[in-house]
C-alpha atoms as a PDB file:
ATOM      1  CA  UNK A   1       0.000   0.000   0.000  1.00  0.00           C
ATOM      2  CA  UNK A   2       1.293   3.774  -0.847  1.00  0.00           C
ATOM      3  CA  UNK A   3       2.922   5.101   1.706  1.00  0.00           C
ATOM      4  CA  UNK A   4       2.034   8.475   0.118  1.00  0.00           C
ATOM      5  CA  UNK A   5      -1.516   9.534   1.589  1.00  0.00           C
ATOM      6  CA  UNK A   6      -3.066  12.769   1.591  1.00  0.00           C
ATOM      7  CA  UNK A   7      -6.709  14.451   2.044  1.00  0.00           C
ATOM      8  CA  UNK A   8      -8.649  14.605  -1.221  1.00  0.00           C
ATOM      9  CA  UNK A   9     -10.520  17.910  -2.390  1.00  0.00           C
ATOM     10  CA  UNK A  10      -7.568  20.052   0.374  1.00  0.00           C
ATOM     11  CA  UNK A  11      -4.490  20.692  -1.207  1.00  0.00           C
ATOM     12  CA  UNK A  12      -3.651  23.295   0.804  1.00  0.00           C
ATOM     13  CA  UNK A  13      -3.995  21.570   3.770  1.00  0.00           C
ATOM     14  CA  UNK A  14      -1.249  18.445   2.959  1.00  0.00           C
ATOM     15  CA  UNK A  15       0.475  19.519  -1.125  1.00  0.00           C
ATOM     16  CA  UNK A  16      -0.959  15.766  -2.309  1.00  0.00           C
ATOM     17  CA  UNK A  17      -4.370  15.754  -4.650  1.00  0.00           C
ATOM     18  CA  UNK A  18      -6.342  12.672  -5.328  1.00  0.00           C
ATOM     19  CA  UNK A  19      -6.191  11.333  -8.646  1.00  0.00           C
ATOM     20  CA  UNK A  20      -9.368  11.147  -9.351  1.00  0.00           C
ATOM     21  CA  UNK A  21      -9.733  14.583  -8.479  1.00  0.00           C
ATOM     22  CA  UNK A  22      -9.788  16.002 -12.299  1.00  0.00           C
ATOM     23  CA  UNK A  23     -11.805  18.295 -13.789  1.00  0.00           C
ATOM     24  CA  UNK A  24     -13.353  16.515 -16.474  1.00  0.00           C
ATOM     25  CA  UNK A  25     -14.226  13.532 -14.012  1.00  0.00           C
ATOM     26  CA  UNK A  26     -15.953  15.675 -11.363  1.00  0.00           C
ATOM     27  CA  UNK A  27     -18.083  17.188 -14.097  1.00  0.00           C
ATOM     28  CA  UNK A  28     -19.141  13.948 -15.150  1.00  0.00           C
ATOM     29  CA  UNK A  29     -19.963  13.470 -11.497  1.00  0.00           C
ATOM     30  CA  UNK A  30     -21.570  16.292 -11.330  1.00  0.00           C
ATOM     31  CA  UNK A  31     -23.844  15.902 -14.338  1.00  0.00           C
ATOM     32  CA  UNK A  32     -24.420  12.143 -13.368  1.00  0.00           C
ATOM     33  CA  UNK A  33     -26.120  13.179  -9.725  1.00  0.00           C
ATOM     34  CA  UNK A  34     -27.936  15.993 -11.047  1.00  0.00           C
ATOM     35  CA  UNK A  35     -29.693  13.677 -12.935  1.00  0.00           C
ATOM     36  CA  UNK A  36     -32.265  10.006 -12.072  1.00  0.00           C
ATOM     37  CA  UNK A  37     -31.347   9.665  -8.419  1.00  0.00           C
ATOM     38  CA  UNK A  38     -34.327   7.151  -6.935  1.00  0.00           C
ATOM     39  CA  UNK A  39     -34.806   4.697  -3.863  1.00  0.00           C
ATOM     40  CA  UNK A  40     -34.720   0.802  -5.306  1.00  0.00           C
ATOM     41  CA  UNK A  41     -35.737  -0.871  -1.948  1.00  0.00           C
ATOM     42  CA  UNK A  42     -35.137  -1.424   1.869  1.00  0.00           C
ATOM     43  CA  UNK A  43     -33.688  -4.999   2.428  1.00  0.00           C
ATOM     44  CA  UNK A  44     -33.789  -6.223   5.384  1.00  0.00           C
ATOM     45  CA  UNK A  45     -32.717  -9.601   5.326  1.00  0.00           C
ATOM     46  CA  UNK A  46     -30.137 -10.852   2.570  1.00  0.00           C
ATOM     47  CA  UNK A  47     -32.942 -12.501   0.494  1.00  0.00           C
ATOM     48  CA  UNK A  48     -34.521  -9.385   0.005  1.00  0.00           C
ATOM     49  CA  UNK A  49     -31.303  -7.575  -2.091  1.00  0.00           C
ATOM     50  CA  UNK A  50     -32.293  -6.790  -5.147  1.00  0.00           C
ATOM     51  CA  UNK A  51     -30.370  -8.098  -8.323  1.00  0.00           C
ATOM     52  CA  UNK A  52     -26.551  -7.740  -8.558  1.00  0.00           C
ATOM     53  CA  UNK A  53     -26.929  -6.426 -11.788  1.00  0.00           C
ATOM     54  CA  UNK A  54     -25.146  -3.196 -11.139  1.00  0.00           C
ATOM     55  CA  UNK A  55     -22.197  -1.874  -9.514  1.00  0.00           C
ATOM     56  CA  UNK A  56     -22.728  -0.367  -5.795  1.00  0.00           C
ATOM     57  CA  UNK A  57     -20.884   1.762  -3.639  1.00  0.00           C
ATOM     58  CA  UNK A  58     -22.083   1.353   0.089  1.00  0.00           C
ATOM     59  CA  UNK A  59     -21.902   4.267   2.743  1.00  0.00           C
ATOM     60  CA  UNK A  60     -20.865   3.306   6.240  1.00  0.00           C
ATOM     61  CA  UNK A  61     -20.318   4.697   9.718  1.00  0.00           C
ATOM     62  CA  UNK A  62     -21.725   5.453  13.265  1.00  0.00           C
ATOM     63  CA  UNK A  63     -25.019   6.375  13.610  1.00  0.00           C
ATOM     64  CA  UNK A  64     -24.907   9.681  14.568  1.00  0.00           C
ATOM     65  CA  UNK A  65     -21.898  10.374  11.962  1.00  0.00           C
ATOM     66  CA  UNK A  66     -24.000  12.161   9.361  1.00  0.00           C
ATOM     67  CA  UNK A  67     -24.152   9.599   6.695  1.00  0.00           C
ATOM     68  CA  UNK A  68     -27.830  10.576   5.649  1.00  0.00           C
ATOM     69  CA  UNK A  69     -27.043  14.025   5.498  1.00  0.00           C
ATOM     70  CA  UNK A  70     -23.488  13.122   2.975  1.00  0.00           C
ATOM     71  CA  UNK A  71     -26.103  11.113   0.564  1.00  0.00           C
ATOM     72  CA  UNK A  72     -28.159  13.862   0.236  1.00  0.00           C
ATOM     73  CA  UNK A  73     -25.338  16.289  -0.278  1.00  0.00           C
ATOM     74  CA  UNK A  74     -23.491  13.813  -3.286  1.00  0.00           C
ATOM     75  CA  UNK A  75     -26.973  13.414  -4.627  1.00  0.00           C
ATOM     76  CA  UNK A  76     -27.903  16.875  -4.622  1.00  0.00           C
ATOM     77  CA  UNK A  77     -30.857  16.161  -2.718  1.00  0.00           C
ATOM     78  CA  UNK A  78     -32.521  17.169   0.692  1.00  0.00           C
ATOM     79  CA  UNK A  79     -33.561  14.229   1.703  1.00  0.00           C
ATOM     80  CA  UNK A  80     -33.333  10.946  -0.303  1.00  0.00           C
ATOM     81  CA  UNK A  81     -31.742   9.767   2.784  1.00  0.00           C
ATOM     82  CA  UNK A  82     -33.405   9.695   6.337  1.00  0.00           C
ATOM     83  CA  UNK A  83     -31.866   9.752   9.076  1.00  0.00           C
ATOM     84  CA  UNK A  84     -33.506   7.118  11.827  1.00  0.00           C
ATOM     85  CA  UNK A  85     -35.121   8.735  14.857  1.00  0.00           C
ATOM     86  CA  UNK A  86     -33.743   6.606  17.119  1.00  0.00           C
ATOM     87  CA  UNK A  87     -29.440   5.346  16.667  1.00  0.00           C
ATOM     88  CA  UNK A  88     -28.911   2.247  15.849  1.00  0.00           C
ATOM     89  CA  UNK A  89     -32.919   1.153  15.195  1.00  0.00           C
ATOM     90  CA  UNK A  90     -32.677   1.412  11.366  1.00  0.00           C
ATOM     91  CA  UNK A  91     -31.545  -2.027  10.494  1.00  0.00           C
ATOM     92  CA  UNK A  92     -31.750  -2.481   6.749  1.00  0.00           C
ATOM     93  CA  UNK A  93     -29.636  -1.501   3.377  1.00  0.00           C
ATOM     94  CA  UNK A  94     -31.462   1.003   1.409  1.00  0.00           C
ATOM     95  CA  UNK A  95     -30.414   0.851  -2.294  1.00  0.00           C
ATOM     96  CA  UNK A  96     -30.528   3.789  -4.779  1.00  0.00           C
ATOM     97  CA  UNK A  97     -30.209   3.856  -8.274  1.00  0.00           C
ATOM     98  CA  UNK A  98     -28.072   6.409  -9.455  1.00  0.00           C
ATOM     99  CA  UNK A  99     -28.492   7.237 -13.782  1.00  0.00           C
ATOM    100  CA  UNK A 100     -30.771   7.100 -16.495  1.00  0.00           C
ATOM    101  CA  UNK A 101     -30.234   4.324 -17.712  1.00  0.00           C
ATOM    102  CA  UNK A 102     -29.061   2.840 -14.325  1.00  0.00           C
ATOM    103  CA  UNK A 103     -25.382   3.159 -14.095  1.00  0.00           C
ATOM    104  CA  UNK A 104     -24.470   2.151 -10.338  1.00  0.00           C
ATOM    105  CA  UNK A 105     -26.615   1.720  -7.028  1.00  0.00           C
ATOM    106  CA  UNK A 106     -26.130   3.634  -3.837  1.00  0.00           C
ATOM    107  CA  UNK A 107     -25.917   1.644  -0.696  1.00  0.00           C
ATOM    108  CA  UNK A 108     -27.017   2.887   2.693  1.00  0.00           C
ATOM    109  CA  UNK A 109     -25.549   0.333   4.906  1.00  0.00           C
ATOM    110  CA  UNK A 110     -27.562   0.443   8.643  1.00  0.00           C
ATOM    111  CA  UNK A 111     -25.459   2.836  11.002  1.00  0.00           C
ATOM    112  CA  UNK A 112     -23.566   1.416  13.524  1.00  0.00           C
ATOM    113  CA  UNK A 113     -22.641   2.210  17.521  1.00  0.00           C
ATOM    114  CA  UNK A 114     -25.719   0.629  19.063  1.00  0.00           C
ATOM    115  CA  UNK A 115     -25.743   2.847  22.103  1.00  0.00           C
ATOM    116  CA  UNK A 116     -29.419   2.331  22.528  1.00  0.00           C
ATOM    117  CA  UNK A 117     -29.737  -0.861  20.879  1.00  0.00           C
ATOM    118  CA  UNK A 118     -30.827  -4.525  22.287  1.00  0.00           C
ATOM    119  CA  UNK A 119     -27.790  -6.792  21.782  1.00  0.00           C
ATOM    120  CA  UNK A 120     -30.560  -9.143  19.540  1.00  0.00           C
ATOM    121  CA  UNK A 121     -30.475  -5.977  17.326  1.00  0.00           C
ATOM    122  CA  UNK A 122     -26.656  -5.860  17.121  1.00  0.00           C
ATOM    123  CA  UNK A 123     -26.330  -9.595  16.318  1.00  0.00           C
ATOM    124  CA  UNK A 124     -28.844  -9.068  13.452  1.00  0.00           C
ATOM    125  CA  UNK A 125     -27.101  -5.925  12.207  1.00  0.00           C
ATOM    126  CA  UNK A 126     -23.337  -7.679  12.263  1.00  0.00           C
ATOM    127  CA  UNK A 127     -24.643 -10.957  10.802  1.00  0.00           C
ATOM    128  CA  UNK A 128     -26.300  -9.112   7.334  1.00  0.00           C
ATOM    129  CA  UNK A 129     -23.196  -6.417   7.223  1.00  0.00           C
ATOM    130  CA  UNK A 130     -20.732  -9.278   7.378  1.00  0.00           C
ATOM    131  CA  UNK A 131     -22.856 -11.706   4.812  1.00  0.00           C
ATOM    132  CA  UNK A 132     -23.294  -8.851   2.371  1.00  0.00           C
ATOM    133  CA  UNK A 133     -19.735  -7.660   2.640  1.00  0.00           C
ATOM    134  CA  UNK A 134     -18.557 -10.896   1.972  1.00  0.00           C
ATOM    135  CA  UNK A 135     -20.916 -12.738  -0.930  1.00  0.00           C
ATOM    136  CA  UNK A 136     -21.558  -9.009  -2.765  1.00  0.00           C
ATOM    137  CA  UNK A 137     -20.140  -9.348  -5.735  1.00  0.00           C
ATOM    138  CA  UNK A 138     -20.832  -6.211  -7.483  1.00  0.00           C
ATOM    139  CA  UNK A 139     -19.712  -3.981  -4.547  1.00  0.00           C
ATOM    140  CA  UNK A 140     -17.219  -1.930  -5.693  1.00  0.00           C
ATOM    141  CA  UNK A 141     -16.103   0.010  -2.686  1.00  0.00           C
ATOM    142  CA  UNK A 142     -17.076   1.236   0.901  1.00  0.00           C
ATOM    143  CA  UNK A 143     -17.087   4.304   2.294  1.00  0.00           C
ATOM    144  CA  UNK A 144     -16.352   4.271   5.613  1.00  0.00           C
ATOM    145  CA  UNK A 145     -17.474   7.670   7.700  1.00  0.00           C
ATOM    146  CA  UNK A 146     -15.623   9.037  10.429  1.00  0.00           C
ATOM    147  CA  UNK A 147     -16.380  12.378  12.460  1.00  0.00           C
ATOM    148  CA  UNK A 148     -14.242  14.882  12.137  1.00  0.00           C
ATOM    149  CA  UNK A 149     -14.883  15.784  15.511  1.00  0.00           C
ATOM    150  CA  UNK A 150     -13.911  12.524  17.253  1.00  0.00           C
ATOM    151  CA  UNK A 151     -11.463  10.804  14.184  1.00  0.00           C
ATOM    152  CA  UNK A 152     -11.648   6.714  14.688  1.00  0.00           C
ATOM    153  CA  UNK A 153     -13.360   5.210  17.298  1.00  0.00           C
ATOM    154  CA  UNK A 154     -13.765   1.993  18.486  1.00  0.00           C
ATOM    155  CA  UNK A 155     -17.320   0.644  16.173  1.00  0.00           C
ATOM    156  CA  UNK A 156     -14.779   2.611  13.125  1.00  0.00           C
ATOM    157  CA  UNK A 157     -12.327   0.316  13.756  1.00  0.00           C
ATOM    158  CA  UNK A 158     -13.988  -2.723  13.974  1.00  0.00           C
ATOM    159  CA  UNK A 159     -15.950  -1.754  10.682  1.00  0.00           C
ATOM    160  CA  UNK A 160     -12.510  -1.208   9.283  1.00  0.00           C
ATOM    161  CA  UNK A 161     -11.393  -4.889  10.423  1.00  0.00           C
ATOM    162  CA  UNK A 162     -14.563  -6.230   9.528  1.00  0.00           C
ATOM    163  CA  UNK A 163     -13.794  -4.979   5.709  1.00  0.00           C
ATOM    164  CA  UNK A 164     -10.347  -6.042   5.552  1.00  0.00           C
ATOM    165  CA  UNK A 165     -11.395  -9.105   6.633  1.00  0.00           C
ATOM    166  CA  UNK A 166     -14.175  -9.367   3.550  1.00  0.00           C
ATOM    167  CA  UNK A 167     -11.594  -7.925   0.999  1.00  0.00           C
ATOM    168  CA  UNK A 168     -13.439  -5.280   0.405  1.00  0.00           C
ATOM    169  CA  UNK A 169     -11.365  -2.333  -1.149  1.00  0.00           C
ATOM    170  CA  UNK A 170     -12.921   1.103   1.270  1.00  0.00           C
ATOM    171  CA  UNK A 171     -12.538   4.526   1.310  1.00  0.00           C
ATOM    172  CA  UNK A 172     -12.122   6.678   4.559  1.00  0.00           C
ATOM    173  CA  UNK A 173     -14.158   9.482   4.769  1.00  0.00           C
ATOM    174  CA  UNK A 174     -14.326  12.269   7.506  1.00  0.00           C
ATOM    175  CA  UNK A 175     -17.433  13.796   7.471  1.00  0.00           C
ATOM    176  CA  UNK A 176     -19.090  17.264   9.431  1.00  0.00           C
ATOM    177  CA  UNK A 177     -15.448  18.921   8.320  1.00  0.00           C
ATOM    178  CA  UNK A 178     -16.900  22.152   8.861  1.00  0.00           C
ATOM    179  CA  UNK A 179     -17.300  21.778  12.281  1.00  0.00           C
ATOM    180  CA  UNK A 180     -13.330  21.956  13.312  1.00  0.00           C
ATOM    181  CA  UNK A 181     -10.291  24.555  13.043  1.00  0.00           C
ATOM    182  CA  UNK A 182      -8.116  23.620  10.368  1.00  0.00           C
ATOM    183  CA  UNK A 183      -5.563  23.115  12.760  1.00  0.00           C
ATOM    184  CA  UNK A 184      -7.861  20.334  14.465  1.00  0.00           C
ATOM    185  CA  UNK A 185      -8.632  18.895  10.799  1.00  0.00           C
ATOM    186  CA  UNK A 186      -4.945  18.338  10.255  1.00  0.00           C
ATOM    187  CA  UNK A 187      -4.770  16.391  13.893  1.00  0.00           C
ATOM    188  CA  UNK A 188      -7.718  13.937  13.032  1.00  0.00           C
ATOM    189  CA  UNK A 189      -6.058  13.242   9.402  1.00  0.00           C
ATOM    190  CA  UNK A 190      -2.603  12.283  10.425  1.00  0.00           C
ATOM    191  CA  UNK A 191      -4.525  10.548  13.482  1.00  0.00           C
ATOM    192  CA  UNK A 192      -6.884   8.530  11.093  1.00  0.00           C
ATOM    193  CA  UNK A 193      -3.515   8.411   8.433  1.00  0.00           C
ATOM    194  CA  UNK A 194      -1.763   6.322  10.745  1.00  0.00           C
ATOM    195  CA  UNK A 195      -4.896   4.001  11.376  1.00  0.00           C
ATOM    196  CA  UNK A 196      -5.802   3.452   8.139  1.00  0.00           C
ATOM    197  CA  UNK A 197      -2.016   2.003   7.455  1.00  0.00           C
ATOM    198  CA  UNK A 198      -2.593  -0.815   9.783  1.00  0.00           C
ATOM    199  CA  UNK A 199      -5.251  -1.767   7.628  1.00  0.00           C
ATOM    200  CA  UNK A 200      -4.570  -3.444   3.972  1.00  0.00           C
ATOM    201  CA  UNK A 201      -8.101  -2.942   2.003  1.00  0.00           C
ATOM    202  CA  UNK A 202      -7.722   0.843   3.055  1.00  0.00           C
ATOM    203  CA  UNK A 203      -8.037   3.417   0.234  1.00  0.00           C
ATOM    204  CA  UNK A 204      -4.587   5.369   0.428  1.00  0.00           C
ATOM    205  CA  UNK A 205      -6.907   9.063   0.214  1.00  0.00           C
ATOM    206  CA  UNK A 206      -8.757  10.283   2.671  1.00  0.00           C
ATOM    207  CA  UNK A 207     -11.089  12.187   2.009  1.00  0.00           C
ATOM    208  CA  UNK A 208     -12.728  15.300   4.137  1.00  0.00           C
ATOM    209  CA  UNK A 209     -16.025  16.580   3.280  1.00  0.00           C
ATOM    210  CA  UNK A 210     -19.152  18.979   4.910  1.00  0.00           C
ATOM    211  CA  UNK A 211     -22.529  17.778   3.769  1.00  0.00           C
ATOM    212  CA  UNK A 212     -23.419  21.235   4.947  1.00  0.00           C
ATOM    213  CA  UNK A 213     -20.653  23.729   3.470  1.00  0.00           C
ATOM    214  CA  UNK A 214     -20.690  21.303   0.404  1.00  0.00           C
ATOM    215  CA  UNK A 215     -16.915  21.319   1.105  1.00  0.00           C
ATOM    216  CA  UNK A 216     -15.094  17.811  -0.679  1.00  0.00           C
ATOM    217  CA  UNK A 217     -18.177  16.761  -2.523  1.00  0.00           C
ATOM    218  CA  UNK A 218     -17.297  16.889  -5.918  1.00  0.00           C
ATOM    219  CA  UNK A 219     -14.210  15.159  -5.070  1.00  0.00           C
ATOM    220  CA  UNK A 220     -15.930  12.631  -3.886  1.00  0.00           C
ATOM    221  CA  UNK A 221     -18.736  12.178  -6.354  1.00  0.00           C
ATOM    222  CA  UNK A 222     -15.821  11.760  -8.736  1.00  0.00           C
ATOM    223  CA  UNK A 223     -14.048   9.538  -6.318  1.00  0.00           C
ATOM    224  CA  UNK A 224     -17.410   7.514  -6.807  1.00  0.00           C
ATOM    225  CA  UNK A 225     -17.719   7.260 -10.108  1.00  0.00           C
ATOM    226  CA  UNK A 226     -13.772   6.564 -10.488  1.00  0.00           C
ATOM    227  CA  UNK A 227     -14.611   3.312  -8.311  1.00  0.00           C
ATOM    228  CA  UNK A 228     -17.571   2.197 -10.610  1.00  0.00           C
ATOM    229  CA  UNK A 229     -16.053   2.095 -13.680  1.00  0.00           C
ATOM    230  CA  UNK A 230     -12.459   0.305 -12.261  1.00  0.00           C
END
């Protein structure tokens, strides 16, 4: 793994761009998620995934990480994505279909953390995640959300293992950016840096985005659609 990491869509903030992060790409992106953008289904159980007929890209992370609020932001819409009332009750993967024709699927993977949660509901939750992590076979990459406010917590890395384990290729992704001092920003990303070494199926970029300042998101949409067509 590249040794050479930096934070995608901030060149100012560590001198090392993304690759992906070109101009022509992130207008593609762009034009790709301002167009058909619609919720497929709710699975769930694994028998109710729909077809692996198209490539997916699942979003990841702590309940109360802002994960809703980053689908809505690369979708360019307010709320395609709802956040549960209560942490850790939504249990299912909620699949959208991103192009007209359908080019890729959206994945809303069920937040994790669990803080209110009965331990039945945790089993239930880690049983799917694993299964559908492992037997996928369209899934193209994971992104994994971490606060910006908190970097890598336990439940982050255990997602993290949990994906290495499955050989499935993920991309870190700090989220609510907006919300810390630069100075604090650049903490968190060497913090989550050095993490994300220990761990092989680790994307090498990390990637720092506001749902609400819109800050990152076209380097990420293009990050997306990078991953779909590798």
């Amino acid at each position: 793994m590249s040794e050479d990491r930096g934070l995608a869509g901030d060149p100012g903030l560590t001198g090392h761009q993304d690759p992906v992060d070109s101009g022509a790409l992130a207008e593609e992106a762009r034009r790709l998620f301002s167009g058909r953008v619609e919720f497929l289904l709710s699975a769930p159980q694994l028998q109710f995934l729909p077809e692996p007929d198209y490539p997916e890209i699942a979003f990841s992370g702590r309940s109360n990480v802002g994960k809703s609020s980053l689908i809505n932001a690369v979708t360019g819409r307010k709320a395609i994505a709802r956040a549960s009332v209560t942490p850790g009750r939504t249990q299912e993967l909620n699949f959208f279909e991103v192009g007209d024709p359908t080019r890729f699927r959206l994945v809303d993977m069920p937040g994790y953390g669990f803080a209110k949660a009965p331990i039945k509901v945790v089993d239930r939750w880690k049983a799917l995640v694993r299964t559908f992590l492992r037997g996928r076979v369209v899934l193209k990459r994971t992104l994994v959300l971490i606060d910006s406010r908190h970097g890598i917590k336990p439940p982050d890395a255990e997602m993290m293992t949990m994906l290495d384990e499955a050989a499935v290729g993920y991309r870190l992704v700090l989220t609510k950016a907006d919300k810390v001092k630069a100075s604090e920003l650049q903490a968190v990303l060497a913090a989550v840096t050095a993490e994300a070494r220990k761990h092989p199926a680790a994307f090498p970029v990390i990637h720092a985005t506001s749902a609400e300042k819109g800050m990152g998101i076209p380097e990420l949409r293009a990050a997306i659609l990078e991953d779909i067509t590798n």
